[in-house]
Protein backbone atom coordinates (compact mmCIF):
# COMPACT_ATOMS: atom_id res chain seq x y z
CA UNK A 1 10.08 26.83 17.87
CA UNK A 2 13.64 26.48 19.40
CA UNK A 3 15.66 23.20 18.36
CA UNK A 4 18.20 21.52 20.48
CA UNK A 5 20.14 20.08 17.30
CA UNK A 6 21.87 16.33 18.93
CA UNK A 7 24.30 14.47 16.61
CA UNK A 8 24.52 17.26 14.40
CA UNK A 9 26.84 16.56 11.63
CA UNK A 10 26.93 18.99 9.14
CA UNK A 11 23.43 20.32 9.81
CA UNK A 12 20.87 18.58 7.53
CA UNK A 13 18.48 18.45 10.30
CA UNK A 14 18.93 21.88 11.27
CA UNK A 15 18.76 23.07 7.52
CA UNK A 16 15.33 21.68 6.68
CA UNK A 17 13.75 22.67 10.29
CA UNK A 18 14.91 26.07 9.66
CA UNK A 19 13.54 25.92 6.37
CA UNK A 20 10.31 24.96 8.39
CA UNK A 21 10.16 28.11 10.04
CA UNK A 22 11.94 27.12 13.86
CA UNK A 23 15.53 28.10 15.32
CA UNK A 24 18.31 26.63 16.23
CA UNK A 25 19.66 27.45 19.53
CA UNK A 26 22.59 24.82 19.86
CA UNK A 27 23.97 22.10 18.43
CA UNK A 28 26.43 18.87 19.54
CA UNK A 29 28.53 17.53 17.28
CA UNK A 30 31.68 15.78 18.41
CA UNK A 31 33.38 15.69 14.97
CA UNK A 32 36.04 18.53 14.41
CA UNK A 33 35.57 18.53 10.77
CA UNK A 34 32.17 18.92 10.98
CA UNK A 35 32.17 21.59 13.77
CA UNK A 36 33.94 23.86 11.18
CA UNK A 37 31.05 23.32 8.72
CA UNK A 38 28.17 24.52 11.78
CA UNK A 39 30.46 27.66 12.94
CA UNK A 40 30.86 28.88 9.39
CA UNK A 41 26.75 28.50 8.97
CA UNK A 42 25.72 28.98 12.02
CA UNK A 43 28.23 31.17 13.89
CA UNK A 44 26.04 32.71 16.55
CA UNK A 45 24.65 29.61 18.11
CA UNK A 46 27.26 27.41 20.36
CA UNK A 47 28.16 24.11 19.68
CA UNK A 48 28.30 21.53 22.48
CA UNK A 49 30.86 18.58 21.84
CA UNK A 50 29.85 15.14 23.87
CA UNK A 51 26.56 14.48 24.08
CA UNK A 52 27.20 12.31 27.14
CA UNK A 53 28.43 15.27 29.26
CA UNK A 54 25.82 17.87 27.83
CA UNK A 55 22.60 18.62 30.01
CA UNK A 56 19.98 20.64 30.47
CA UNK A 57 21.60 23.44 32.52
CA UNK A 58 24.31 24.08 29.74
CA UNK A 59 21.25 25.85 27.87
CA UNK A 60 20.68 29.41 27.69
CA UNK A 61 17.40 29.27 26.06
CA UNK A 62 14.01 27.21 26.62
CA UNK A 63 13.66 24.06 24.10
CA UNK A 64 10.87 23.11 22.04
CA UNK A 65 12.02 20.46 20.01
CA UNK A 66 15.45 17.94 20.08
CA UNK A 67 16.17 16.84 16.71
CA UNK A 68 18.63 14.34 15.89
CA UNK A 69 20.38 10.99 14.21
CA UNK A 70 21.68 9.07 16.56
CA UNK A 71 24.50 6.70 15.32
CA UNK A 72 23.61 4.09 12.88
CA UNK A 73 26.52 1.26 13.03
CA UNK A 74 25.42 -0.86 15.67
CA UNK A 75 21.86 -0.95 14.12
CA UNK A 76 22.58 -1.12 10.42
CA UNK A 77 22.95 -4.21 8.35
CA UNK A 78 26.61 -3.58 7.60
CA UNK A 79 27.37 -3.85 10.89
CA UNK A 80 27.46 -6.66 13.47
CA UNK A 81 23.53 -5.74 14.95
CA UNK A 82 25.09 -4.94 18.14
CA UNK A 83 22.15 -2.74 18.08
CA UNK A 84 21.45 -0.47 21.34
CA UNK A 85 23.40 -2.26 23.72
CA UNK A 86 26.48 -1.31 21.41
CA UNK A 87 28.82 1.77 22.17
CA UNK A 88 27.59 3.58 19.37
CA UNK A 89 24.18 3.17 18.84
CA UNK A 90 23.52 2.85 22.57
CA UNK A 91 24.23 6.40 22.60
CA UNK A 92 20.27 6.45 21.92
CA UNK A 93 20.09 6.39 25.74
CA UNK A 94 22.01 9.85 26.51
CA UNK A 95 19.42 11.29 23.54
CA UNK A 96 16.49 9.66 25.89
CA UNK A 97 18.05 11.11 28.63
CA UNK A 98 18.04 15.15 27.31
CA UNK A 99 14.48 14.27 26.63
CA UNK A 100 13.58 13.06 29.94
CA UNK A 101 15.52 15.83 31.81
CA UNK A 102 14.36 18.99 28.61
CA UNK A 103 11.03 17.89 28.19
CA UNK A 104 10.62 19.50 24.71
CA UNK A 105 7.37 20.12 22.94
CA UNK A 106 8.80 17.37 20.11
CA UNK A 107 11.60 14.82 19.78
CA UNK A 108 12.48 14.32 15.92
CA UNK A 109 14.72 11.13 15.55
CA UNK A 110 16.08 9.41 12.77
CA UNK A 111 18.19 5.99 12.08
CA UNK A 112 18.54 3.33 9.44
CA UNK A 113 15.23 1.45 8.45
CA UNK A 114 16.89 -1.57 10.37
CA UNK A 115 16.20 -0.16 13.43
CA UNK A 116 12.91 -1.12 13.28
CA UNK A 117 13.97 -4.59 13.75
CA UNK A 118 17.39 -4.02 16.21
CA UNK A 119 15.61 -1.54 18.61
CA UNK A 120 12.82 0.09 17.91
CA UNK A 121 10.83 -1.48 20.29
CA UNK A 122 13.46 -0.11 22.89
CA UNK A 123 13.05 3.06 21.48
CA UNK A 124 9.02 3.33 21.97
CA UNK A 125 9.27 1.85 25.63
CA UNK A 126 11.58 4.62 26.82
CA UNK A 127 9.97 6.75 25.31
CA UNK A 128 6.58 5.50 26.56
CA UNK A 129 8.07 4.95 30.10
CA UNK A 130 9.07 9.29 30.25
CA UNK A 131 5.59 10.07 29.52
CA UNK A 132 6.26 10.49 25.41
CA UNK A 133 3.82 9.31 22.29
CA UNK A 134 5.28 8.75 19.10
CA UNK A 135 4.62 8.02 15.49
CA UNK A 136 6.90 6.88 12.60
CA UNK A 137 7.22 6.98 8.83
CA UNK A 138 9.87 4.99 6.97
CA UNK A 139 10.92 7.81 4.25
CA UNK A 140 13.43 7.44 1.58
CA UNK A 141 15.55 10.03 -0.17
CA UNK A 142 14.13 8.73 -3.53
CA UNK A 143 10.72 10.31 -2.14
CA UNK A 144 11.89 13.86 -2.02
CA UNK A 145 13.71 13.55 -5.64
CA UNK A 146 17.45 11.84 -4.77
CA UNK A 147 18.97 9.58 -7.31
CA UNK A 148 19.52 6.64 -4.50
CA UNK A 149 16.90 5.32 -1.66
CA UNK A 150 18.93 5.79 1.54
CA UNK A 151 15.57 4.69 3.14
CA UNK A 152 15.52 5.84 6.78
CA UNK A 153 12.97 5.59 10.26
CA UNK A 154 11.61 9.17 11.55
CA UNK A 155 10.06 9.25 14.71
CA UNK A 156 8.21 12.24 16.11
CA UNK A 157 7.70 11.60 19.83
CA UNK A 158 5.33 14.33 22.33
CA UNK A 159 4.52 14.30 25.53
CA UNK A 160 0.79 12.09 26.66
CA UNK A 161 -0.01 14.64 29.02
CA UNK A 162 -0.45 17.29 25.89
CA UNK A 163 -3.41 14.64 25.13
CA UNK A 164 -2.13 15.10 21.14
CA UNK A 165 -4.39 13.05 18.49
CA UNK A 166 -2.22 10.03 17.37
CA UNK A 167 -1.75 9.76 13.82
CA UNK A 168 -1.73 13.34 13.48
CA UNK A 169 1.60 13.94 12.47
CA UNK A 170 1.14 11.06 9.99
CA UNK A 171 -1.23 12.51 8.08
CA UNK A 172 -0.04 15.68 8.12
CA UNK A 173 3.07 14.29 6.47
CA UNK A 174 1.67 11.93 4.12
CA UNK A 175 -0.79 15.52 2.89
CA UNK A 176 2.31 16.82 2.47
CA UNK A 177 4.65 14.13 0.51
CA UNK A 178 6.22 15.67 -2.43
CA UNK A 179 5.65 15.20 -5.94
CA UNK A 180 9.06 14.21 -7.07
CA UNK A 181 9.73 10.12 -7.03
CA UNK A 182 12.68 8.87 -9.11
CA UNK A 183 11.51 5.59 -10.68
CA UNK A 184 12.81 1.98 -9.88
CA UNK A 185 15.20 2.43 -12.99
CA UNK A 186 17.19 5.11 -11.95
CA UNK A 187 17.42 4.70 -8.12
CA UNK A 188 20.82 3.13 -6.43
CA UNK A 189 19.58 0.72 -3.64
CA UNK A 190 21.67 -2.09 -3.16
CA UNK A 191 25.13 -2.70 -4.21
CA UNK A 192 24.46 -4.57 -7.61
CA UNK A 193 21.96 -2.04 -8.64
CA UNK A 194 24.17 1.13 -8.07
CA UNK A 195 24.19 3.37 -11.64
CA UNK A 196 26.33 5.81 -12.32
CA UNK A 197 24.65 6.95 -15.75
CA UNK A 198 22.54 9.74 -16.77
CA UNK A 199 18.83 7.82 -16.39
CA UNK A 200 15.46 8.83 -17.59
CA UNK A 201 13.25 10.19 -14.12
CA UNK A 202 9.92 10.49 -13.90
CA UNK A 203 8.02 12.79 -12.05
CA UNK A 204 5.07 11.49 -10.27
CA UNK A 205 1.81 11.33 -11.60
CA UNK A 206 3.39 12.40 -14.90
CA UNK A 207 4.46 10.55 -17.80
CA UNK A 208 7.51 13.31 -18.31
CA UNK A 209 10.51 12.41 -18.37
CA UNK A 210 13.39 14.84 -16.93
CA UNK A 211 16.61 13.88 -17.64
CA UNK A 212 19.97 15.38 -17.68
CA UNK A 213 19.28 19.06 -18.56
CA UNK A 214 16.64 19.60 -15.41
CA UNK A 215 17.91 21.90 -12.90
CA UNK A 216 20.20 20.97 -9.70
CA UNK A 217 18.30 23.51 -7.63
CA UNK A 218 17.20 22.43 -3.89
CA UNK A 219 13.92 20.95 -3.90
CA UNK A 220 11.25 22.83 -2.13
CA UNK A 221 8.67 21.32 -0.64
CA UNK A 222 5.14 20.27 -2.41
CA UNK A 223 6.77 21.27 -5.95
CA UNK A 224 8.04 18.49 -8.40
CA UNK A 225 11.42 18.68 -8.79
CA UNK A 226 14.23 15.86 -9.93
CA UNK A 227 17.94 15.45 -8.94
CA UNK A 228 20.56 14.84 -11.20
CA UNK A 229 21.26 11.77 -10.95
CA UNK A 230 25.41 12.78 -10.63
CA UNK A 231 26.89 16.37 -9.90
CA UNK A 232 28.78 17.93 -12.62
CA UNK A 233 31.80 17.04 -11.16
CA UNK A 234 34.94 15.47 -12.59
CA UNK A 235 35.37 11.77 -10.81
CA UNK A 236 38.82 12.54 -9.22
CA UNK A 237 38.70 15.67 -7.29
CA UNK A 238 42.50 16.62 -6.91
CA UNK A 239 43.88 19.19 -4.56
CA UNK A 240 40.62 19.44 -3.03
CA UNK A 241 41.10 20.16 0.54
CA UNK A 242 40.08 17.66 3.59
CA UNK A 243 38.20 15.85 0.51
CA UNK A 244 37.90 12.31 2.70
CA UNK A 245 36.38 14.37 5.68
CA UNK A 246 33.89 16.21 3.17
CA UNK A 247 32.48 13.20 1.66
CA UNK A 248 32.24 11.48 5.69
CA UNK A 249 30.13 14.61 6.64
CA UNK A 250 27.94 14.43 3.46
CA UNK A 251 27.61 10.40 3.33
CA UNK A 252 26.47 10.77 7.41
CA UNK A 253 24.31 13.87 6.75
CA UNK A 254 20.42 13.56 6.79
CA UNK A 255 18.48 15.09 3.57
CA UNK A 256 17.13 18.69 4.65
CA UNK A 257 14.37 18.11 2.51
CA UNK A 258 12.79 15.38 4.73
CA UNK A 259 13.31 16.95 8.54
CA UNK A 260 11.86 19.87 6.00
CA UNK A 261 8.31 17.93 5.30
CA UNK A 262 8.05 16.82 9.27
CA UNK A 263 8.89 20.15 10.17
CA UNK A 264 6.21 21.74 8.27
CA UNK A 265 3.66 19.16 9.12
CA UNK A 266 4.36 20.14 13.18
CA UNK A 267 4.51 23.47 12.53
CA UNK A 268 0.93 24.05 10.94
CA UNK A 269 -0.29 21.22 13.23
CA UNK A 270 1.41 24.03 16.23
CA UNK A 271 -0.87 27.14 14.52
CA UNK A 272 -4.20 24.52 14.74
């Protein structure tokens, strides 16, 4: 399956859907920085730069599914809750719009869990009103082994005409949730309960605990596996170059493990 990759970053989303088993026929990405990263990774497939001006005919290949995190700040909590009607977040409506005019198989989108109370219901009426279905899971990166919540919306949207089961996708996802859950103990959430210490994790359905000599090896899917709960890294990275860009690109990035899980789930709902 070929992926239209929208608000790309530094290719999270594009990481775990490979790791699904699609392809990745373009990205757009209108950070510089971040550009680098997806032309050093991904140096065969073009990347677009404005999402506003990009459209279907600027594709060389047929698309299956458009993936993508639109921008958070008018939606989250930090911000003012602008929500869609702000300049950022309201670029939503130019994702809508590559769906309307593509028509992929799938739309995969992802935002801060506040959307689901500055917008979602905007979301599911465009989508509803271009002839697209859609389910959502609220999935944190504590459920795929991370050290810290960063709880986050995923909507998979289809076409009605496909006539699709709903609650499909749901299931197939919740079949395939991984075994690896950080307990309430060592998981940053909010600021007051951020730790920076070596904790004692859990894995689920286990009374194990793994703590700091358990490998930092990416976490596949359906096998237990814990994150460190710091990289062994010193605190103040000298010299190292572009450092405030780096840690922009990885703060904004999605988790490739999750896009992973949905990916999988569509996939072997696809061979059905």
């Amino acid at each position: 399956m070929r992926v239209l990759d929208l608000f790309s970053g530094i290719g999270g989303f594009s990481l775990g859907l490979e790791r699904a088993g699609m392809r990745t026929v373009a990205f757009c990405e209108i950070d510089p920085h971040a550009r680098k990263v997806l032309n050093k990774h991904w140096p065969d497939v073009p990347v677009f730069t404005d999402v506003s001006t990009l459209s279907k005919d600027d594709l060389n290949e047929q698309i299956d599914v458009i993936a993508g995190g639109f921008p958070c700040q008018d939606i989250s909590t930090a911000g003012r809750g602008a929500g869609l009607s702000g300049s950022r977040s309201g670029l939503w409506f130019e994702f809508h719009r590559l769906i309307k005019e593509i028509q992929p198989r799938y739309a995969l989108i992802e935002n801060v869990s506040a959307l689901r109370g500055r917008g979602l219901d905007q979301v599911l009426w465009s989508l509803s009103e271009i002839g697209y279905d859609a389910e959502w899971h609220c999935i944190p990166a504590s459920a795929v082994g991370a050290p810290h919540r960063r709880d986050r919306i995923w909507i998979v949207a289809y076409p009605q005409s496909e006539g699709r089961t709903r609650g499909g996708f749901s299931v197939g996802v919740e079949e395939r949730q991984p075994l690896a859950f950080n307990n309430g103990k060592t998981v940053a959430d909010t600021p007051s309960q951020r730790q920076q210490g070596q904790g004692q994790l859990v894995q689920r359905g286990s009374e194990t605990p793994h703590g700091e000599g358990q490998a930092n090896k990416p976490l596949p899917i359906r096998v237990g596996g814990i994150w460190t709960t710091e990289p062994d890294v010193g605190r103040v990275a000298n010299g190292v170059p572009n450092r405030s860009h780096r840690l922009k690109q990885l703060g904004n990035a999605v988790v490739p493990q999750i896009p992973e899980l949905i990916g999988r789930a569509i996939m072997e709902y696809e061979r059905a």
